[in-house]
Protein backbone atom coordinates (compact mmCIF):
# COMPACT_ATOMS: atom_id res chain seq x y z
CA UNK A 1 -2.72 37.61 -64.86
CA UNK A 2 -2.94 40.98 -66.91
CA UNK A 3 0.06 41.94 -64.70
CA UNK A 4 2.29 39.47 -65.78
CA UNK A 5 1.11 39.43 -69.54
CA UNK A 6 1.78 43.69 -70.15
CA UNK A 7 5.37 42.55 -68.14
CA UNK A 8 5.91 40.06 -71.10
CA UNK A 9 5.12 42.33 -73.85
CA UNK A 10 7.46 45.09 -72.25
CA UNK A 11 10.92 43.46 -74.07
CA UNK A 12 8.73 42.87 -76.79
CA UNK A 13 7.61 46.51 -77.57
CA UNK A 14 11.30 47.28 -76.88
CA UNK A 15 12.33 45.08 -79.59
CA UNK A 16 9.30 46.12 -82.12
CA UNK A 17 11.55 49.45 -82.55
CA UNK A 18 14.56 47.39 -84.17
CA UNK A 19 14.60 48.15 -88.38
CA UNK A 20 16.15 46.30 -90.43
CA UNK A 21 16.72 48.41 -93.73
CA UNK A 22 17.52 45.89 -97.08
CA UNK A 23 18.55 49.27 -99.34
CA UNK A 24 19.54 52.57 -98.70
CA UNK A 25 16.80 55.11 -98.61
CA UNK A 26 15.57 58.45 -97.13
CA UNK A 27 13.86 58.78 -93.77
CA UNK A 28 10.57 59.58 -95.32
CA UNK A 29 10.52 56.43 -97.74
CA UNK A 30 9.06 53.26 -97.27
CA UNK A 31 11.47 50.74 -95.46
CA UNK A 32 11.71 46.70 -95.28
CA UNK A 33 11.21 45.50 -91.97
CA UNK A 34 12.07 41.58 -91.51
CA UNK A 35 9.29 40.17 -89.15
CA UNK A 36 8.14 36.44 -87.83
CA UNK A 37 5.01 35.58 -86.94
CA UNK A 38 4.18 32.21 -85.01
CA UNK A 39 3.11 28.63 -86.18
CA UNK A 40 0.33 27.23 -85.02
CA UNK A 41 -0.33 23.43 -84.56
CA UNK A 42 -3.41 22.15 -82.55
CA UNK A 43 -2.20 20.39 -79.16
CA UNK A 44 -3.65 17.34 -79.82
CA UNK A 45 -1.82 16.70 -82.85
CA UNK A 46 1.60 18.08 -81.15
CA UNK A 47 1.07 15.37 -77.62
CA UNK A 48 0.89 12.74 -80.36
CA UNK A 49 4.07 13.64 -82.23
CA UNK A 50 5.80 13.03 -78.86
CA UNK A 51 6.47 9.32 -79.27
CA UNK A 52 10.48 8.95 -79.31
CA UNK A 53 11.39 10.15 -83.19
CA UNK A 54 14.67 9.43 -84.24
CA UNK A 55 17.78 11.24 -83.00
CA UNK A 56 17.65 14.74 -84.58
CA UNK A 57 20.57 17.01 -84.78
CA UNK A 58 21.36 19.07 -81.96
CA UNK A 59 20.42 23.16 -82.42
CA UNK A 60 20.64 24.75 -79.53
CA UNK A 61 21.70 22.70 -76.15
CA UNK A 62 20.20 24.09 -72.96
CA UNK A 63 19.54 22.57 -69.50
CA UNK A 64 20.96 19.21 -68.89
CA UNK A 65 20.00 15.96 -66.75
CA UNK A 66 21.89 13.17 -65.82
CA UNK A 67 20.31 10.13 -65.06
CA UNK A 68 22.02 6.30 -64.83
CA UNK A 69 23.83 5.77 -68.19
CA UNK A 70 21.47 8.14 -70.15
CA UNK A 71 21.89 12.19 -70.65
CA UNK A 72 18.72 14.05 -71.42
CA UNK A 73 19.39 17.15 -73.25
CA UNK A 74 17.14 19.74 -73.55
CA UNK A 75 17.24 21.86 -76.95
CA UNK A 76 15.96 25.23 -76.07
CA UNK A 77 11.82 25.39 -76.92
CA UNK A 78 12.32 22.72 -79.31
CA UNK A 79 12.53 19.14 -77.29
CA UNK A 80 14.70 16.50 -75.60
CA UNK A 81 17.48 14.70 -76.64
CA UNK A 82 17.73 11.28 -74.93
CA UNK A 83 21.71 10.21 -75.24
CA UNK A 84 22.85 6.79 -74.32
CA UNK A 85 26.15 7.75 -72.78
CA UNK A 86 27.77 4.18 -71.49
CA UNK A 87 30.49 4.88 -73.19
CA UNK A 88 31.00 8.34 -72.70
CA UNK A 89 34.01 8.87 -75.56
CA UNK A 90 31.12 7.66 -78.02
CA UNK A 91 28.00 8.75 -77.07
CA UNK A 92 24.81 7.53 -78.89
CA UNK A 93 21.56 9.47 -79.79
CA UNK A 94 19.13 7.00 -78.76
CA UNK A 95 15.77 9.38 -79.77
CA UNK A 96 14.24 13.04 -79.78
CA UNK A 97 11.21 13.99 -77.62
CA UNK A 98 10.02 16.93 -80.00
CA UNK A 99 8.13 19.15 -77.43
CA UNK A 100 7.68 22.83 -78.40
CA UNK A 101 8.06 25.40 -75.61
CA UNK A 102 10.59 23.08 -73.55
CA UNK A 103 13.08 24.23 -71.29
CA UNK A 104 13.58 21.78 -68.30
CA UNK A 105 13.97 18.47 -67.30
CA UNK A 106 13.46 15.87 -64.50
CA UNK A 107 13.39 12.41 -64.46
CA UNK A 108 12.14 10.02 -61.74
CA UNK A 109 12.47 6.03 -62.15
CA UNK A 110 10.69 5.44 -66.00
CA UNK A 111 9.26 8.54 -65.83
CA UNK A 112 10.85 11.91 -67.42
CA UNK A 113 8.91 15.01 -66.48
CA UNK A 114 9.26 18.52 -69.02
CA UNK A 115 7.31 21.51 -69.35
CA UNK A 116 5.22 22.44 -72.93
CA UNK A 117 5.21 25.82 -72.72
CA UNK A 118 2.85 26.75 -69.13
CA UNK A 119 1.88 22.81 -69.10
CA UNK A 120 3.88 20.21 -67.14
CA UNK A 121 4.03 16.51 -69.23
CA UNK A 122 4.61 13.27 -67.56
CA UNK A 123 6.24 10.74 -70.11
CA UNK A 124 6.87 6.57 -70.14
CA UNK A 125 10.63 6.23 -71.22
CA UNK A 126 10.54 2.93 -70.55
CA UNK A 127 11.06 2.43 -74.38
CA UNK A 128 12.76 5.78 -74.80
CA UNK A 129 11.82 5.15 -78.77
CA UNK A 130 8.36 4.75 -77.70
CA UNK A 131 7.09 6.88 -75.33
CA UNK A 132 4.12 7.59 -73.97
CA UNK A 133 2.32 10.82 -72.09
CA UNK A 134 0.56 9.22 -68.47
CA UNK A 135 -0.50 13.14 -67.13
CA UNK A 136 -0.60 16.76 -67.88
CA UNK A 137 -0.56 19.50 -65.87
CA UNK A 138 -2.01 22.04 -66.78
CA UNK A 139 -0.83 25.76 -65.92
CA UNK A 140 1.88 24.64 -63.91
CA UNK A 141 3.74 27.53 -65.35
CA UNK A 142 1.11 30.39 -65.78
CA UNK A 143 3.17 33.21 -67.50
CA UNK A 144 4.93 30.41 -69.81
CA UNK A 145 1.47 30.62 -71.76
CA UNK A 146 3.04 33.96 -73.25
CA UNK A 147 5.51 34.03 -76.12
CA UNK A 148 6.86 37.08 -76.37
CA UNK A 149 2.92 38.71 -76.68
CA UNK A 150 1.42 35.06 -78.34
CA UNK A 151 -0.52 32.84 -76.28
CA UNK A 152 -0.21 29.16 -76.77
CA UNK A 153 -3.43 28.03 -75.86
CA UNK A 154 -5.06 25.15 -74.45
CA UNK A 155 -5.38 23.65 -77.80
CA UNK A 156 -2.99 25.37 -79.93
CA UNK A 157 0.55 25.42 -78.89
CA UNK A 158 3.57 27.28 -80.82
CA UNK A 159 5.60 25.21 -83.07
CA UNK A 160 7.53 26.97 -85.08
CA UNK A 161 7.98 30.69 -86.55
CA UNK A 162 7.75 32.13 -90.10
CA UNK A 163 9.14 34.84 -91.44
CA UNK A 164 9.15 37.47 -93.88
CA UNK A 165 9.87 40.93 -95.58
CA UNK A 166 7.04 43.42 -94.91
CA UNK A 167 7.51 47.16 -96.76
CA UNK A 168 6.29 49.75 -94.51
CA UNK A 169 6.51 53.56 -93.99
CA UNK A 170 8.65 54.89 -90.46
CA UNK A 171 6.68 55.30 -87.43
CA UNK A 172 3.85 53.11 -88.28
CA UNK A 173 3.44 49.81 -87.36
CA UNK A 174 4.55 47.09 -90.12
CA UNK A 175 1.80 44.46 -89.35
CA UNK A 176 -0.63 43.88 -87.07
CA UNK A 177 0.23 40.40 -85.22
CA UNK A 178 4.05 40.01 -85.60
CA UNK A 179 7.54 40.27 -83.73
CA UNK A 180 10.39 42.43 -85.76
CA UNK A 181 14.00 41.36 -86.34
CA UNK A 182 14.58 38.14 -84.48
CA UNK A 183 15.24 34.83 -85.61
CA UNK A 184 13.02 31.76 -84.25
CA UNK A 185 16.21 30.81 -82.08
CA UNK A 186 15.75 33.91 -79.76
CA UNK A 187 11.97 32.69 -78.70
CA UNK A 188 12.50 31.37 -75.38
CA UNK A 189 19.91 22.22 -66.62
CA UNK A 190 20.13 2.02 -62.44
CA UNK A 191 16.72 2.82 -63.01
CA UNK A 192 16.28 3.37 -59.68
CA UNK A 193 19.63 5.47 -58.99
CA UNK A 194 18.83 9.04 -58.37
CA UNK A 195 19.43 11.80 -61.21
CA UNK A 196 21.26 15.20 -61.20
CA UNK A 197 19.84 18.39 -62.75
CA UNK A 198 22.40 21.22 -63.47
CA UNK A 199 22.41 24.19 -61.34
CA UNK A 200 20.54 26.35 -64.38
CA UNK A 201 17.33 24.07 -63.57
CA UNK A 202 13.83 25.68 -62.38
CA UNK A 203 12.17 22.25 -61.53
CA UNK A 204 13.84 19.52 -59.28
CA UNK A 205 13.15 16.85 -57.72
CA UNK A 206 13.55 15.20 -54.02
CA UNK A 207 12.28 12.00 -52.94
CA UNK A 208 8.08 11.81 -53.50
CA UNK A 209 8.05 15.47 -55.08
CA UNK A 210 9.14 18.37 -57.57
CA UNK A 211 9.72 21.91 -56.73
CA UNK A 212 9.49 24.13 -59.59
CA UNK A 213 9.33 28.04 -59.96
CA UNK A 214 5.94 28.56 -61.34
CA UNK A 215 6.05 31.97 -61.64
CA UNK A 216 8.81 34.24 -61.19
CA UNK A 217 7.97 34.72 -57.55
CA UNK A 218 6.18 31.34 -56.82
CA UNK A 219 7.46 28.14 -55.81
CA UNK A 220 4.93 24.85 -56.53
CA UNK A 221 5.39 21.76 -55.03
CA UNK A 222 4.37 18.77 -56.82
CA UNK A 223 3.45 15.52 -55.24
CA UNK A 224 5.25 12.50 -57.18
CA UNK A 225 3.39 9.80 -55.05
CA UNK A 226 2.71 7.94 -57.97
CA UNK A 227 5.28 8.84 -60.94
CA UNK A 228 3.50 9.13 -63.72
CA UNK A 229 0.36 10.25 -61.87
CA UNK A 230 1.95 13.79 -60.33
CA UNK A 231 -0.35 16.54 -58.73
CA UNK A 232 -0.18 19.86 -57.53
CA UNK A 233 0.33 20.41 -54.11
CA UNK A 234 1.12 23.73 -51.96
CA UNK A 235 2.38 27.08 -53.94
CA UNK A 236 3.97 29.81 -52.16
CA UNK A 237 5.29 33.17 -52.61
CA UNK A 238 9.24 32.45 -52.56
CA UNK A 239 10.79 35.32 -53.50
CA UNK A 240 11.01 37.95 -56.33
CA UNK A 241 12.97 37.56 -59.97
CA UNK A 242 13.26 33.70 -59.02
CA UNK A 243 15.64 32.04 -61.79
CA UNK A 244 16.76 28.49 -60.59
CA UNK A 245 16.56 26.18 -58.05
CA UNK A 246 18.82 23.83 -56.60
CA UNK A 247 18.17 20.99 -54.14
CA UNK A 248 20.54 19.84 -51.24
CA UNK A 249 19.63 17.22 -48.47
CA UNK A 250 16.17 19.05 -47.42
CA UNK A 251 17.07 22.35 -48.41
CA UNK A 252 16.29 24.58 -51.62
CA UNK A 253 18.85 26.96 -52.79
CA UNK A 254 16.85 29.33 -54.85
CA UNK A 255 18.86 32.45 -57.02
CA UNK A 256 17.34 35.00 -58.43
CA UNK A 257 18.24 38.62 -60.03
CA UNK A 258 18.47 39.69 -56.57
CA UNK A 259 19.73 37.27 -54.27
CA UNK A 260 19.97 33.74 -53.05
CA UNK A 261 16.76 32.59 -51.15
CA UNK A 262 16.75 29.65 -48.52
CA UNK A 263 14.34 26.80 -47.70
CA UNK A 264 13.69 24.28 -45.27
CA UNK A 265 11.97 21.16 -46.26
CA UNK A 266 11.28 19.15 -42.78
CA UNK A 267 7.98 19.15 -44.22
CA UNK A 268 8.33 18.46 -47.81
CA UNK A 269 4.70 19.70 -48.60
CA UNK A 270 5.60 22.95 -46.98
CA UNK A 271 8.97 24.08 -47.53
CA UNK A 272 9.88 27.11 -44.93
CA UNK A 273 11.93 30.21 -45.61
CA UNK A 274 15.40 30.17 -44.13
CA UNK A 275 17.45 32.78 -44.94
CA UNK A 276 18.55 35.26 -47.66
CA UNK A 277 21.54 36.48 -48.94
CA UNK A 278 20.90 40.05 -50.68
CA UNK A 279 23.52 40.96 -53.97
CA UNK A 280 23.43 43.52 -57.30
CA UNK A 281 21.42 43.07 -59.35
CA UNK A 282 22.27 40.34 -62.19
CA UNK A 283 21.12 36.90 -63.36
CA UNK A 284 22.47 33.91 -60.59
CA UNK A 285 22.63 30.28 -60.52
CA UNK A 286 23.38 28.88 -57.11
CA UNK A 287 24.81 25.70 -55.75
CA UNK A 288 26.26 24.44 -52.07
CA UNK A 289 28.14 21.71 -50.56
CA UNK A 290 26.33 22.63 -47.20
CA UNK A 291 28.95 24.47 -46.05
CA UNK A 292 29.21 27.06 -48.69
CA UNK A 293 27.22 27.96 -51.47
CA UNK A 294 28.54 29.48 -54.70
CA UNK A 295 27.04 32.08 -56.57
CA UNK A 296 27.35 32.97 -60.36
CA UNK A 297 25.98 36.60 -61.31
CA UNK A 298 26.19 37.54 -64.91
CA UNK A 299 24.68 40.53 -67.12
CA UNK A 300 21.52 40.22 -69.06
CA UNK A 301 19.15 41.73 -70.59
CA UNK A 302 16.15 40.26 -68.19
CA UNK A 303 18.39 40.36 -65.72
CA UNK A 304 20.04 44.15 -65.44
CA UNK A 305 23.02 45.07 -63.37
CA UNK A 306 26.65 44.97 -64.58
CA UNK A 307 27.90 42.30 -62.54
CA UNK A 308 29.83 39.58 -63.79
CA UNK A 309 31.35 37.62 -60.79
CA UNK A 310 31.29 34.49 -59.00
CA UNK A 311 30.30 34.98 -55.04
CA UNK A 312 31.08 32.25 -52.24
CA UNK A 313 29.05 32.31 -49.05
CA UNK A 314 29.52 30.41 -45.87
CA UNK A 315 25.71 29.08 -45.07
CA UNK A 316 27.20 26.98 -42.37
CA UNK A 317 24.50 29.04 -40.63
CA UNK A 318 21.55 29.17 -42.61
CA UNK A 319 19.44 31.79 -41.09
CA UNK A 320 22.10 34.01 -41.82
CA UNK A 321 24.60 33.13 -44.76
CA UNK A 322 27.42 35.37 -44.75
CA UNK A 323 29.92 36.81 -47.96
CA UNK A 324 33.31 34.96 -48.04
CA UNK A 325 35.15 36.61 -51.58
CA UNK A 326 33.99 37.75 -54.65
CA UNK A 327 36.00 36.25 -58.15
CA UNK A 328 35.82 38.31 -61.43
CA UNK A 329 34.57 36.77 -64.35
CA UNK A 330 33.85 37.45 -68.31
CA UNK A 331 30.36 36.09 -67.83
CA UNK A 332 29.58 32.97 -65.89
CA UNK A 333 26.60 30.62 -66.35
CA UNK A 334 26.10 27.52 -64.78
CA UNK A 335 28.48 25.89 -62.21
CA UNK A 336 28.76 22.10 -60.59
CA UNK A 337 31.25 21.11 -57.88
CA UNK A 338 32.61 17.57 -56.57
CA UNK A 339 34.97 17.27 -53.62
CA UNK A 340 37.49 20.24 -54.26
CA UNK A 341 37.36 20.61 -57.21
CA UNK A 342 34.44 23.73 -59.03
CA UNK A 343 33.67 24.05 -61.96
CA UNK A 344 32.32 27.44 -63.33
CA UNK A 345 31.07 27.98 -66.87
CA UNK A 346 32.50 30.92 -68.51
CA UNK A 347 32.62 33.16 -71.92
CA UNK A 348 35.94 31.53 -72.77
CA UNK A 349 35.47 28.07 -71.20
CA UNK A 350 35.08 25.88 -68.14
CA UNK A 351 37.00 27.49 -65.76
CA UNK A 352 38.38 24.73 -62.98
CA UNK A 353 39.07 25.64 -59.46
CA UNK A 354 40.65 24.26 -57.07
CA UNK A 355 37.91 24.73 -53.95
CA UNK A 356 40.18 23.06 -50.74
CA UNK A 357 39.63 26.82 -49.93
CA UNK A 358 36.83 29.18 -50.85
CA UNK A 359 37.97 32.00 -49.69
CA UNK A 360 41.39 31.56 -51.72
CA UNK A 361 40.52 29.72 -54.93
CA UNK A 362 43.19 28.33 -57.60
CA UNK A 363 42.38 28.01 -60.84
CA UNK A 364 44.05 25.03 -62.29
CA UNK A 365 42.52 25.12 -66.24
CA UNK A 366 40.07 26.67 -68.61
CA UNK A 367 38.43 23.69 -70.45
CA UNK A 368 37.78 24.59 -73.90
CA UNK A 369 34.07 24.75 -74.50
CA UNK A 370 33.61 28.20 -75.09
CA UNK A 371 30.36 30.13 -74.46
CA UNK A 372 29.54 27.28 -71.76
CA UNK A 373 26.31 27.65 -70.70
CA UNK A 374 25.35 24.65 -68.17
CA UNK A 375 27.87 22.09 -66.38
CA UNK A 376 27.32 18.76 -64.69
CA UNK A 377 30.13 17.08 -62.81
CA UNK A 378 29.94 13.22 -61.59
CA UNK A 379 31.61 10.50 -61.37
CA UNK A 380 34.82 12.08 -62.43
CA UNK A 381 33.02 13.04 -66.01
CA UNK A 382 31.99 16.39 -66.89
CA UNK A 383 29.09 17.23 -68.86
CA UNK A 384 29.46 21.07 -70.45
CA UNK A 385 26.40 22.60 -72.91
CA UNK A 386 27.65 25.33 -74.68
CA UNK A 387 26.37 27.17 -77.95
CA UNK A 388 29.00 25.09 -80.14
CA UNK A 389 27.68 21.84 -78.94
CA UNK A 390 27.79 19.18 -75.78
CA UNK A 391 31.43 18.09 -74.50
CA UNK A 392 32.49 15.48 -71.69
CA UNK A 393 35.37 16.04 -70.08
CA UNK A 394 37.45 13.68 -67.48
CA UNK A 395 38.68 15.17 -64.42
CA UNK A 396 39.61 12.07 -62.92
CA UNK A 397 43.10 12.74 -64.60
CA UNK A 398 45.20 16.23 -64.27
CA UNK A 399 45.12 17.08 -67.71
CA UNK A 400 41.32 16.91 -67.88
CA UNK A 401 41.08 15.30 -70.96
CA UNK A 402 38.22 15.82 -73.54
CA UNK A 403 36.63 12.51 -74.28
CA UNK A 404 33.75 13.37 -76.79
CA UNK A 405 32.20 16.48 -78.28
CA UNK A 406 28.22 16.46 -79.89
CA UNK A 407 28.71 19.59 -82.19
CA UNK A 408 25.57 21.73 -82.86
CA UNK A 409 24.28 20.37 -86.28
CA UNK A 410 24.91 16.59 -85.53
């Protein structure tokens, strides 16, 4: 555990060297250095705040998760949006799960399944305005107990960040438990119908269980036996620089910084390694259609590498998938696909390819959600998060059409 925490401070003690001057002055004068320092609230206090609040406005839309007529949102480290979305040119905010620390989503029948920082919740939407917590989990995601250096504890969990203006002299330290120069936002996809996660998700489910990436090298399987009542099962060593998962039939597609890892899950307590496609270094979302997978690798500072490209593989033969073409991009997230047609989030938009061919794809529009981070397609309706807000697109018509956009701030 050591290991992992020193790797967590590493960025950290990188960023402690950023100043941020306020008035022109020598080298050897006192400066102004703008640092934040965390929030605690006990943990008791923050599992009972989780009971369906009213629809908040939207900050900063991460992963997303479709499930019937409802679209849960995640809002990076903050919470849960739950959106009733039957008619999806006029979406509805139907409540706000505030859970600190939050960054994916599953949900399973009535029960909707996030992580609180290293701690894996099992909720009761059956009343998504009244909700209630039937398990936790605890440690399900050890080196999630570290924010950047703070540990949210068993009973103390990070809710929020102050800040302030502390005057200090160069080369010394301005204060003794802080972070320097960065806002709050930088402290880090029928009931019974099954639900989609987007391809930037690390937990997912299939059938009776969840398969999340614990640890950046783990994979933990979770038995879902009885919903609301979910236990840990088998964790194995998966891989290294693991990022996201994504399920298909009884495989796992799993990217990471340094490839795409896959699994066999004829025995869903065990899943099996199957094979491995090696690439540059760079951050990478993965999805398939069984015959091919595609591959988005982007730059990043946790990531490294300079690669920004989307890579198509033919895993018709598992054990040994095999390079098809490489696409330049600006820098691609997330990506979804249905039929022929992909869909590949991008700096300037949602680019749209026509897929009939991998290893000769047409792009047929760049859907304007800019900075698109994640991307859900189904049903003919697109679901894009982007930092400007949450757009749904239909692609059941040429023109693509934009039939509703959630800005950030609403």
């Amino acid at each position: 555990m050591k290991k992992h925490f020193y790797q967590n401070l590493l960025p950290l003690f990188a960023l402690s060297l950023l100043l941020v001057p306020i008035s022109g002055c020598d080298k050897n004068s006192a400066k102004l250095y703008l640092v934040y320092q965390p929030i605690y609230t006990s943990k008791a206090e923050v599992l009972a705040s989780i009971n369906g609040n009213p629809a908040q406005k939207v900050d900063s839309p991460g992963k997303v998760y479709l499930k019937g007529s409802y679209i849960f949102i995640n809002d990076i480290d903050k919470g849960i949006h739950i959106i009733d979305n039957q008619n999806p040119s006029r979406p509805t905010q139907v409540a706000f799960l505030a859970i600190p620390g939050n960054q994916d989503i599953a949900v399973k029948g009535n029960t909707l399944y996030a992580d609180m920082y290293d701690a894996l919740l099992a909720i009761d939407i059956s009343n998504p305005r009244h909700v209630r917590i039937t398990k936790q989990l605890e440690r399900t995601f050890p080196t999630r107990a570290y924010v950047n250096g703070y540990i949210s504890s068993s009973d103390k969990v990070i809710t929020g960040w102050t800040k302030k203006f502390v005057r200090q002299v160069p080369n010394t330290y301005p204060c003794a438990n802080c972070v320097i120069d960065l806002a709050p936002a930088a402290f880090s996809s029928s009931s019974d119908a099954k639900g989609m996660a987007g391809s930037m998700a690390r937990m997912v489910l299939i059938d009776d269980h969840m398969y999340a990436l614990a640890e950046s090298h783990t994979l933990s399987v979770i038995n879902l036996d009885s919903q609301d009542q979910p236990s840990m099962g088998n964790t194995i060593m998966a891989g290294f620089d693991l990022e996201t998962i994504y399920p298909f039939k009884n495989k796992l597609f799993l990217g990471s910084s340094s490839g795409v890892y896959i699994y066999d899950l004829s025995d869903p307590n065990n899943p099996v390694a199957q094979g491995m496609y090696a690439h540059g270094r760079a951050c990478d979302p993965v999805i398939t259609d069984g015959d091919y997978a595609y591959v988005t690798l982007h730059t990043g500072s946790a990531c490294g590498g300079a690669s920004n490209e989307l890579d198509v593989l033919n895993v018709k033969d598992l054990h040994h998938p095999l390079p098809v073409k490489i696409y330049q991009m600006t820098r691609p997230m997330g990506l979804s696909k249905d039929g022929d047609l992909l869909f590949v989030c991008d700096k300037e938009g949602v680019r749209v390819f026509d897929a009939h061919d991998p290893a000769a794809l047409v792009q047929r529009a760049i859907l304007g959600a800019a900075d698109a981070y994640e991307a859900v397609a189904y049903n003919h309706r697109l679901l894009v998060t982007s930092s400007r807000g949450i757009y749904q697109y239909d692609y059941s018509k040429p023109s693509m059409p934009l039939l509703s956009m959630l800005p950030v701030g609403h």
